[in-house]
N, C-alpha and C. Protein backbone atom coordinates (compact mmCIF):
# COMPACT_ATOMS: atom_id res chain seq x y z
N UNK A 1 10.24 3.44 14.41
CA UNK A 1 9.29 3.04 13.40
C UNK A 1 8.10 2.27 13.96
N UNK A 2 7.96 2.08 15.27
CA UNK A 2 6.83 1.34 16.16
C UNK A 2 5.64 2.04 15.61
N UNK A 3 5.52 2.92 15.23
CA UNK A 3 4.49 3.78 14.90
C UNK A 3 3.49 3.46 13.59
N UNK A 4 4.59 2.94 12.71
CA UNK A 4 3.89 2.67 11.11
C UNK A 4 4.03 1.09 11.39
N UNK A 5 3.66 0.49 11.96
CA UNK A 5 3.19 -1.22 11.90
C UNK A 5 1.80 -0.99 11.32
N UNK A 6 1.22 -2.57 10.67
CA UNK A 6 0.12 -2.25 10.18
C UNK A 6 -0.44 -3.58 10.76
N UNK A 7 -1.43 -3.65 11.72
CA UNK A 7 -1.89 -4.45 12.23
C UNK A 7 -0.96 -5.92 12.56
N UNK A 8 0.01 -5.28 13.51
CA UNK A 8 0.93 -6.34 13.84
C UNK A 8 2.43 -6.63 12.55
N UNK A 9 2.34 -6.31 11.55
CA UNK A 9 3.39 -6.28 10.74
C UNK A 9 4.38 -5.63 11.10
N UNK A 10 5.19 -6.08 11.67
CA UNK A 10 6.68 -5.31 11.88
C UNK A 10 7.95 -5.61 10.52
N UNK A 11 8.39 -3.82 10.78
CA UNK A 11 9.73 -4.40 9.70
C UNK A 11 10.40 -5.39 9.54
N UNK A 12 10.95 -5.78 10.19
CA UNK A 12 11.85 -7.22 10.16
C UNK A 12 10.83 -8.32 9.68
N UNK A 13 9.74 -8.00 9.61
CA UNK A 13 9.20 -9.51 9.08
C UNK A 13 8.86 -9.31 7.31
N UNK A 14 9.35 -7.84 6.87
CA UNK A 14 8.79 -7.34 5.43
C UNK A 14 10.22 -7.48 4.69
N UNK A 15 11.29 -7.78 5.34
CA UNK A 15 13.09 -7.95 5.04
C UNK A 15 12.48 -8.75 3.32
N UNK A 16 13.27 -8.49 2.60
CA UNK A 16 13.62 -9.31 1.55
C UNK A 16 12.82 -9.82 0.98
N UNK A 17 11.33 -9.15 0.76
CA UNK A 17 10.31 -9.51 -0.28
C UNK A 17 10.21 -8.72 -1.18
N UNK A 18 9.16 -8.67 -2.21
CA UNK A 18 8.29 -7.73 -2.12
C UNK A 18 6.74 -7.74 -1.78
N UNK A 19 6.19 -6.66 -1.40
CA UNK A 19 5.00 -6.22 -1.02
C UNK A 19 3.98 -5.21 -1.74
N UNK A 20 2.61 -5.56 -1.85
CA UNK A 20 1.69 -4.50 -2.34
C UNK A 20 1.38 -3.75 -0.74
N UNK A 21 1.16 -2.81 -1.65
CA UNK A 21 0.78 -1.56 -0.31
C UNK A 21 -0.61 -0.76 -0.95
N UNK A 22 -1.04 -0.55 0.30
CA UNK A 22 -2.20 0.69 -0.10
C UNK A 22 -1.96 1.63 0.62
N UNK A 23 -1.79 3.16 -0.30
CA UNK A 23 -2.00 4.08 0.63
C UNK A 23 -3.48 4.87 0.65
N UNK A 24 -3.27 5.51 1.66
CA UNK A 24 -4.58 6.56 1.84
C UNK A 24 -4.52 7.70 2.11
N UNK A 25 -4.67 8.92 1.33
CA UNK A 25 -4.89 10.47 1.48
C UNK A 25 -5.57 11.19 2.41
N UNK A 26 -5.65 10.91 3.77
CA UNK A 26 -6.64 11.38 4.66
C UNK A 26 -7.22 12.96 4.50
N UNK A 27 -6.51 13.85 3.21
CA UNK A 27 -7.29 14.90 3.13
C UNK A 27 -8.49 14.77 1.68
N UNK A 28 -9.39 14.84 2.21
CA UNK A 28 -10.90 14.92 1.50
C UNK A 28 -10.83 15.41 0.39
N UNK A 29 -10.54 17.05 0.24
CA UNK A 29 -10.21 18.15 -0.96
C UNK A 29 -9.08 17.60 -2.05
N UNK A 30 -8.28 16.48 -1.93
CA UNK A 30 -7.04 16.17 -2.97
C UNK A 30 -8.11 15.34 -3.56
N UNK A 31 -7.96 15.28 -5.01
CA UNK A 31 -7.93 14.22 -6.57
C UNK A 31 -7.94 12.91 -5.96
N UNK A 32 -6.48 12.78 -5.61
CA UNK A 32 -6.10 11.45 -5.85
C UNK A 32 -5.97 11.19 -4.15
N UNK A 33 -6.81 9.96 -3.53
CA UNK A 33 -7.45 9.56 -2.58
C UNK A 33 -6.43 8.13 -2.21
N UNK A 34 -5.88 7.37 -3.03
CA UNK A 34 -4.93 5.93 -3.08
C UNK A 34 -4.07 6.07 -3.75
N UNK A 35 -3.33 4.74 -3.39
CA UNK A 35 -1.87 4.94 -4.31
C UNK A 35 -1.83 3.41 -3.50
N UNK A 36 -1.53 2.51 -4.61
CA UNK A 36 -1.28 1.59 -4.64
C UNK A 36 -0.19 0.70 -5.14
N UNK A 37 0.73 0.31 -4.77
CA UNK A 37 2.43 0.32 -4.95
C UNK A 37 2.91 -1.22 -4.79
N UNK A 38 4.30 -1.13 -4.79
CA UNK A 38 5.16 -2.37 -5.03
C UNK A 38 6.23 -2.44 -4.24
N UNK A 39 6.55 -2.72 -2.98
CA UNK A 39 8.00 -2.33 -2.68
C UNK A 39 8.71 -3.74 -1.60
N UNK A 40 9.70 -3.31 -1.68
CA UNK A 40 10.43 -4.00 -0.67
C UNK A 40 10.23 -3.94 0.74
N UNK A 41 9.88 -3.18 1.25
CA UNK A 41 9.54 -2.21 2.15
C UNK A 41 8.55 -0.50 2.54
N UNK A 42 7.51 -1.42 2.66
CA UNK A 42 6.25 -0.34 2.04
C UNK A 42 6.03 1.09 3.32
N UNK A 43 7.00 0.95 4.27
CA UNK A 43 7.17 1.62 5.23
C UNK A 43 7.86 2.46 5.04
N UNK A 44 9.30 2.57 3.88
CA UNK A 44 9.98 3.38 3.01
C UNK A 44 9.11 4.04 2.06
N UNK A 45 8.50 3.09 1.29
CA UNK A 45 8.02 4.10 0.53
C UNK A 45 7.02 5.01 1.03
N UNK A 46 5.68 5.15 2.22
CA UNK A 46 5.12 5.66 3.23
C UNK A 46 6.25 6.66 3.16
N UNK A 47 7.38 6.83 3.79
CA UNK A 47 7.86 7.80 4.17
C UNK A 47 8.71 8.87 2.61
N UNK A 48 8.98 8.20 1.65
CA UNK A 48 8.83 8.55 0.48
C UNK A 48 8.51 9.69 0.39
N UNK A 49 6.63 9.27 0.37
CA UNK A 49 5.54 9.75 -0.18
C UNK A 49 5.56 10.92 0.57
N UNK A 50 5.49 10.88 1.55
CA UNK A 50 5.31 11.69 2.59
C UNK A 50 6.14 13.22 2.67
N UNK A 51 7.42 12.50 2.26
CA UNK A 51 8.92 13.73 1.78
C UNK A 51 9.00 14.20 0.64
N UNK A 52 7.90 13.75 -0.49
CA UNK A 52 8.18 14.37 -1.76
C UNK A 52 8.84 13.88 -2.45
N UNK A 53 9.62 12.42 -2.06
CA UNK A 53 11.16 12.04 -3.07
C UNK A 53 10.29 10.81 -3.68
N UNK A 54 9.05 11.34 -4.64
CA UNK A 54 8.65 10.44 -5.41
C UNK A 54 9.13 10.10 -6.63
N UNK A 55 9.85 8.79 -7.03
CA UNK A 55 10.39 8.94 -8.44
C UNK A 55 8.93 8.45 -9.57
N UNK A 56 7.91 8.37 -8.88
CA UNK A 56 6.63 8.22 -9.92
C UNK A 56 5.37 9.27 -10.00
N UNK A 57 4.72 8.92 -9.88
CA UNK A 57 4.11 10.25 -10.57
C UNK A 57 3.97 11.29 -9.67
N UNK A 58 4.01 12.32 -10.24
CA UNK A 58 3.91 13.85 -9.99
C UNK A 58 2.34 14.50 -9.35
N UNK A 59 1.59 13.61 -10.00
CA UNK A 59 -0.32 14.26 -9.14
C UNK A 59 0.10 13.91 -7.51
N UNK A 60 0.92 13.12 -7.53
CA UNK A 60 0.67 12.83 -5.91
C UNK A 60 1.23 14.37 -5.04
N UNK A 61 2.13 14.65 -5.73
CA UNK A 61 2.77 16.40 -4.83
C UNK A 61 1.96 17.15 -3.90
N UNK A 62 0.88 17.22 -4.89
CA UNK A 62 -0.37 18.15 -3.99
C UNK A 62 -0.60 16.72 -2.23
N UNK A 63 -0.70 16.29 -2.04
CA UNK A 63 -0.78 15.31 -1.30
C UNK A 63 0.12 15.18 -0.03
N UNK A 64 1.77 15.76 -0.35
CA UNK A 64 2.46 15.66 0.70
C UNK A 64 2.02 15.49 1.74
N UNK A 65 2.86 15.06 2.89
CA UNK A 65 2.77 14.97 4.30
C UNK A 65 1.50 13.85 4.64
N UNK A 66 0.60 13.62 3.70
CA UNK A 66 -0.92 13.14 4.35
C UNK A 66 -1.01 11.83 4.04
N UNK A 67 -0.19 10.85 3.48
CA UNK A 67 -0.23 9.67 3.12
C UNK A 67 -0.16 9.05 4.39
N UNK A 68 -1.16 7.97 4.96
CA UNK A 68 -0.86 6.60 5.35
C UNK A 68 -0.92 5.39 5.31
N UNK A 69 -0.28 4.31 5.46
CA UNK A 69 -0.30 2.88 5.20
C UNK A 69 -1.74 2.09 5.79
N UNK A 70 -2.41 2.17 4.57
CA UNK A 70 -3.42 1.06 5.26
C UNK A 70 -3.76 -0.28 5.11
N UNK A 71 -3.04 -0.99 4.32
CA UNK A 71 -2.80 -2.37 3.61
C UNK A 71 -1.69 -3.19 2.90
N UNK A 72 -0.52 -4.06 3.35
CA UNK A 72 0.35 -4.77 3.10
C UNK A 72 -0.17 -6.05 2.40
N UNK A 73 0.21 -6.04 1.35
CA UNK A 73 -0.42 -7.87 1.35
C UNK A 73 1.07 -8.69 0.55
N UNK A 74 1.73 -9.72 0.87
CA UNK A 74 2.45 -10.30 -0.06
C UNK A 74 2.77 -11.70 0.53
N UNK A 75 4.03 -12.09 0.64
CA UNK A 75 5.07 -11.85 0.07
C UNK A 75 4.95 -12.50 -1.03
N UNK A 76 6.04 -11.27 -2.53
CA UNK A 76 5.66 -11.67 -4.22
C UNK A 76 7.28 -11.56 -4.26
N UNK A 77 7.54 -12.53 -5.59
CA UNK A 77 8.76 -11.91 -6.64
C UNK A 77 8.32 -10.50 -6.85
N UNK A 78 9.03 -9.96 -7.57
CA UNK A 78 8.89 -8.62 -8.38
C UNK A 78 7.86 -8.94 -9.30
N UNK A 79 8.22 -10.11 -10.09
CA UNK A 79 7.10 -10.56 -11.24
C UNK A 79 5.88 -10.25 -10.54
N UNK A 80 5.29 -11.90 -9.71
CA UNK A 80 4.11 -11.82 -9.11
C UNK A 80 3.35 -10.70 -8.51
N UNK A 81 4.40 -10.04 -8.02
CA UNK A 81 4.31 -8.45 -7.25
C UNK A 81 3.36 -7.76 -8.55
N UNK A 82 4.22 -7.69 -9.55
CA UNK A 82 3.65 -6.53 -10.26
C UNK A 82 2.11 -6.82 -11.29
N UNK A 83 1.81 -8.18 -11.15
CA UNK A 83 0.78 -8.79 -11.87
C UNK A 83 -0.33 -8.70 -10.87
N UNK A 84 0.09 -8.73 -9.08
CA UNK A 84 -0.90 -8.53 -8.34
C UNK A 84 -1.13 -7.34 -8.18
N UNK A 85 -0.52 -5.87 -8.25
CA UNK A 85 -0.67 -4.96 -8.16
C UNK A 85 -2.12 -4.38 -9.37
N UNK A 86 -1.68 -4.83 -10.67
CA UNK A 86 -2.18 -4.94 -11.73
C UNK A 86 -3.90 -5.51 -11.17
N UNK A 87 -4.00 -6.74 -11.06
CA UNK A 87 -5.28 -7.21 -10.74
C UNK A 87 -6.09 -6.18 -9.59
N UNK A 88 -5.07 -5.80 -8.70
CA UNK A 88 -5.42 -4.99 -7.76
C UNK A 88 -6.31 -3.41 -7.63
N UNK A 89 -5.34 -3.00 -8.92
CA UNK A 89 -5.89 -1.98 -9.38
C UNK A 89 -7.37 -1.83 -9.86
N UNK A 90 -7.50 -2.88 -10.73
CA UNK A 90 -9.01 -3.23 -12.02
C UNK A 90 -9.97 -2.97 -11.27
N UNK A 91 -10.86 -2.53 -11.43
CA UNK A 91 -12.45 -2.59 -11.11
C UNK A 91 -12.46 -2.33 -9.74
N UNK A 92 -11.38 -1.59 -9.32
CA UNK A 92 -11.16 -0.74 -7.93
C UNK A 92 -10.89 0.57 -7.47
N UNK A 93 -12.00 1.55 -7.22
CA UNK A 93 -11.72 2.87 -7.10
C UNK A 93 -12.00 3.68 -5.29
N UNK A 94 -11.30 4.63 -4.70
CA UNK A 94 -11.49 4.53 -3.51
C UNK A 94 -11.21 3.52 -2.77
N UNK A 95 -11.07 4.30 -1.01
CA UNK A 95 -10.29 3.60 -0.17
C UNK A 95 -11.21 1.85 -0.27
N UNK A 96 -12.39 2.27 0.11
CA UNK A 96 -13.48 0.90 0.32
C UNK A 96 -12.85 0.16 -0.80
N UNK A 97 -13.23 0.47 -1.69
CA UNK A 97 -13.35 -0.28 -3.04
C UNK A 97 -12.01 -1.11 -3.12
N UNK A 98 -10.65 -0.35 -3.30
CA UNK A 98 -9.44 -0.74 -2.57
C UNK A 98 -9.21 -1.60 -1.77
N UNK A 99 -9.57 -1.51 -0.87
CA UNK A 99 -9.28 -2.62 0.50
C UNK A 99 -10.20 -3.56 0.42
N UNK A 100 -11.43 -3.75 -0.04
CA UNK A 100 -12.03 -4.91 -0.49
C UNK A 100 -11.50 -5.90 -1.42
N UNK A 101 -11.21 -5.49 -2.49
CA UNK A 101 -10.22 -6.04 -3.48
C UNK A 101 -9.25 -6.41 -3.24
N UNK A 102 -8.09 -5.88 -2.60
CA UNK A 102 -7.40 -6.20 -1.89
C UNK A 102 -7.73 -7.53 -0.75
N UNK A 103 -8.25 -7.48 -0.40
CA UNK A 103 -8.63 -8.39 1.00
C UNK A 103 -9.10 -9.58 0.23
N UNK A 104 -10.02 -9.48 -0.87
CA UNK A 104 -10.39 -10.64 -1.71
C UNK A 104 -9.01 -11.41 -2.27
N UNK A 105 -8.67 -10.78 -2.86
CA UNK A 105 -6.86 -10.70 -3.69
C UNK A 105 -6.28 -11.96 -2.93
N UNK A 106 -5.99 -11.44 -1.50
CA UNK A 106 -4.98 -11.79 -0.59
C UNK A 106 -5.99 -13.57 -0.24
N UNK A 107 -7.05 -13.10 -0.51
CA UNK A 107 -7.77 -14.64 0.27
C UNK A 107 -7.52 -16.10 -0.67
N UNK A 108 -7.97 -15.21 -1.73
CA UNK A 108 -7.94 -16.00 -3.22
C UNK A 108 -6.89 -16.75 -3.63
N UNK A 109 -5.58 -16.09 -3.39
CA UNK A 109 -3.90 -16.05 -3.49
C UNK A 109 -3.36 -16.76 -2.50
N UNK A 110 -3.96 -16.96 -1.64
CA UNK A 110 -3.42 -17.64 0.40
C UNK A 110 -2.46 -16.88 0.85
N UNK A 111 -2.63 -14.84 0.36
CA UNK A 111 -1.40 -14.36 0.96
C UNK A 111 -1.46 -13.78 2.04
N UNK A 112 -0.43 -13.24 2.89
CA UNK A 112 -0.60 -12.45 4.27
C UNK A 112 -1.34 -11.23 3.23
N UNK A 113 -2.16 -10.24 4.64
CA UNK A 113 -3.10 -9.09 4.19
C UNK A 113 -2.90 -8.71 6.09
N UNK A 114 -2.12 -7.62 6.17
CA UNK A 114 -2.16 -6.51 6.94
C UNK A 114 -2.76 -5.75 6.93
N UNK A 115 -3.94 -5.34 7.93
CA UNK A 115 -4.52 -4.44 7.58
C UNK A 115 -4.76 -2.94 8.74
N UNK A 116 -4.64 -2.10 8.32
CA UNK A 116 -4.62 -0.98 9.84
C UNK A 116 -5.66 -0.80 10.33
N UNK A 117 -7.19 -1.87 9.77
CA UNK A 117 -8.21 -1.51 10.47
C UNK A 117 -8.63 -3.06 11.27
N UNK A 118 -7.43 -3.71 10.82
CA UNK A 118 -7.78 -5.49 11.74
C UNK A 118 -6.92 -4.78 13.06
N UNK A 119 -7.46 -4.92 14.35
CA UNK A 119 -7.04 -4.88 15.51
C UNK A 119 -6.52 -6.01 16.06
């Protein structure tokens, strides 16, 4: 799994939270470009996405195989988790738009923000 770290985030340090995630559609021609989530382990769900064993929505199908992790931010309860996801979403469309919000989110909040384009 050395492969899906996101700017230094290793599994063992994502154990027993939860986490917002951003994904990204690297093919151009699909609808739906993000997917923005909740998990325990956002490296599972990455691979999820990726296999088709989505138990949420169905637009993502066309998409297989092309999802990757480009933003971790937490650690939340489930509660907090799902109220930041929520804020996360609002007045945010596309990858930019996404990861800005996000990055604001995480500053605002004093939370960790992984990101696959911080080196």
């Amino acid at each position: 799994m050395a492969s899906l770290h996101v700017a230094g985030a290793p599994v063992s340090s994502l154990a027993s939270n939860n986490w917002c995630y951003l994904l990204n559609n690297f093919l151009p021609e699909q609808k739906i470009n993000t997917h923005i989530g909740l998990s325990e382990n956002p490296y599972i769900s990455l691979h999820l996405h990726n296999e088709g064993k989505i138990k949420g929505s169905k637009r993502n199908k066309n998409a297989l195989g092309n999802w990757i992790l480009e933003m971790i931010i937490g650690p939340f309860t489930q509660e907090q988790g799902i109220d930041f996801t929520d804020q996360w979403k609002k007045k945010s469309r596309g990858i930019e738009s996404r990861r800005n919000r996000g990055e604001t989110l995480a500053c605002q909040f004093n939370l960790k923000c992984y990101d696959r384009k911080i080196k």
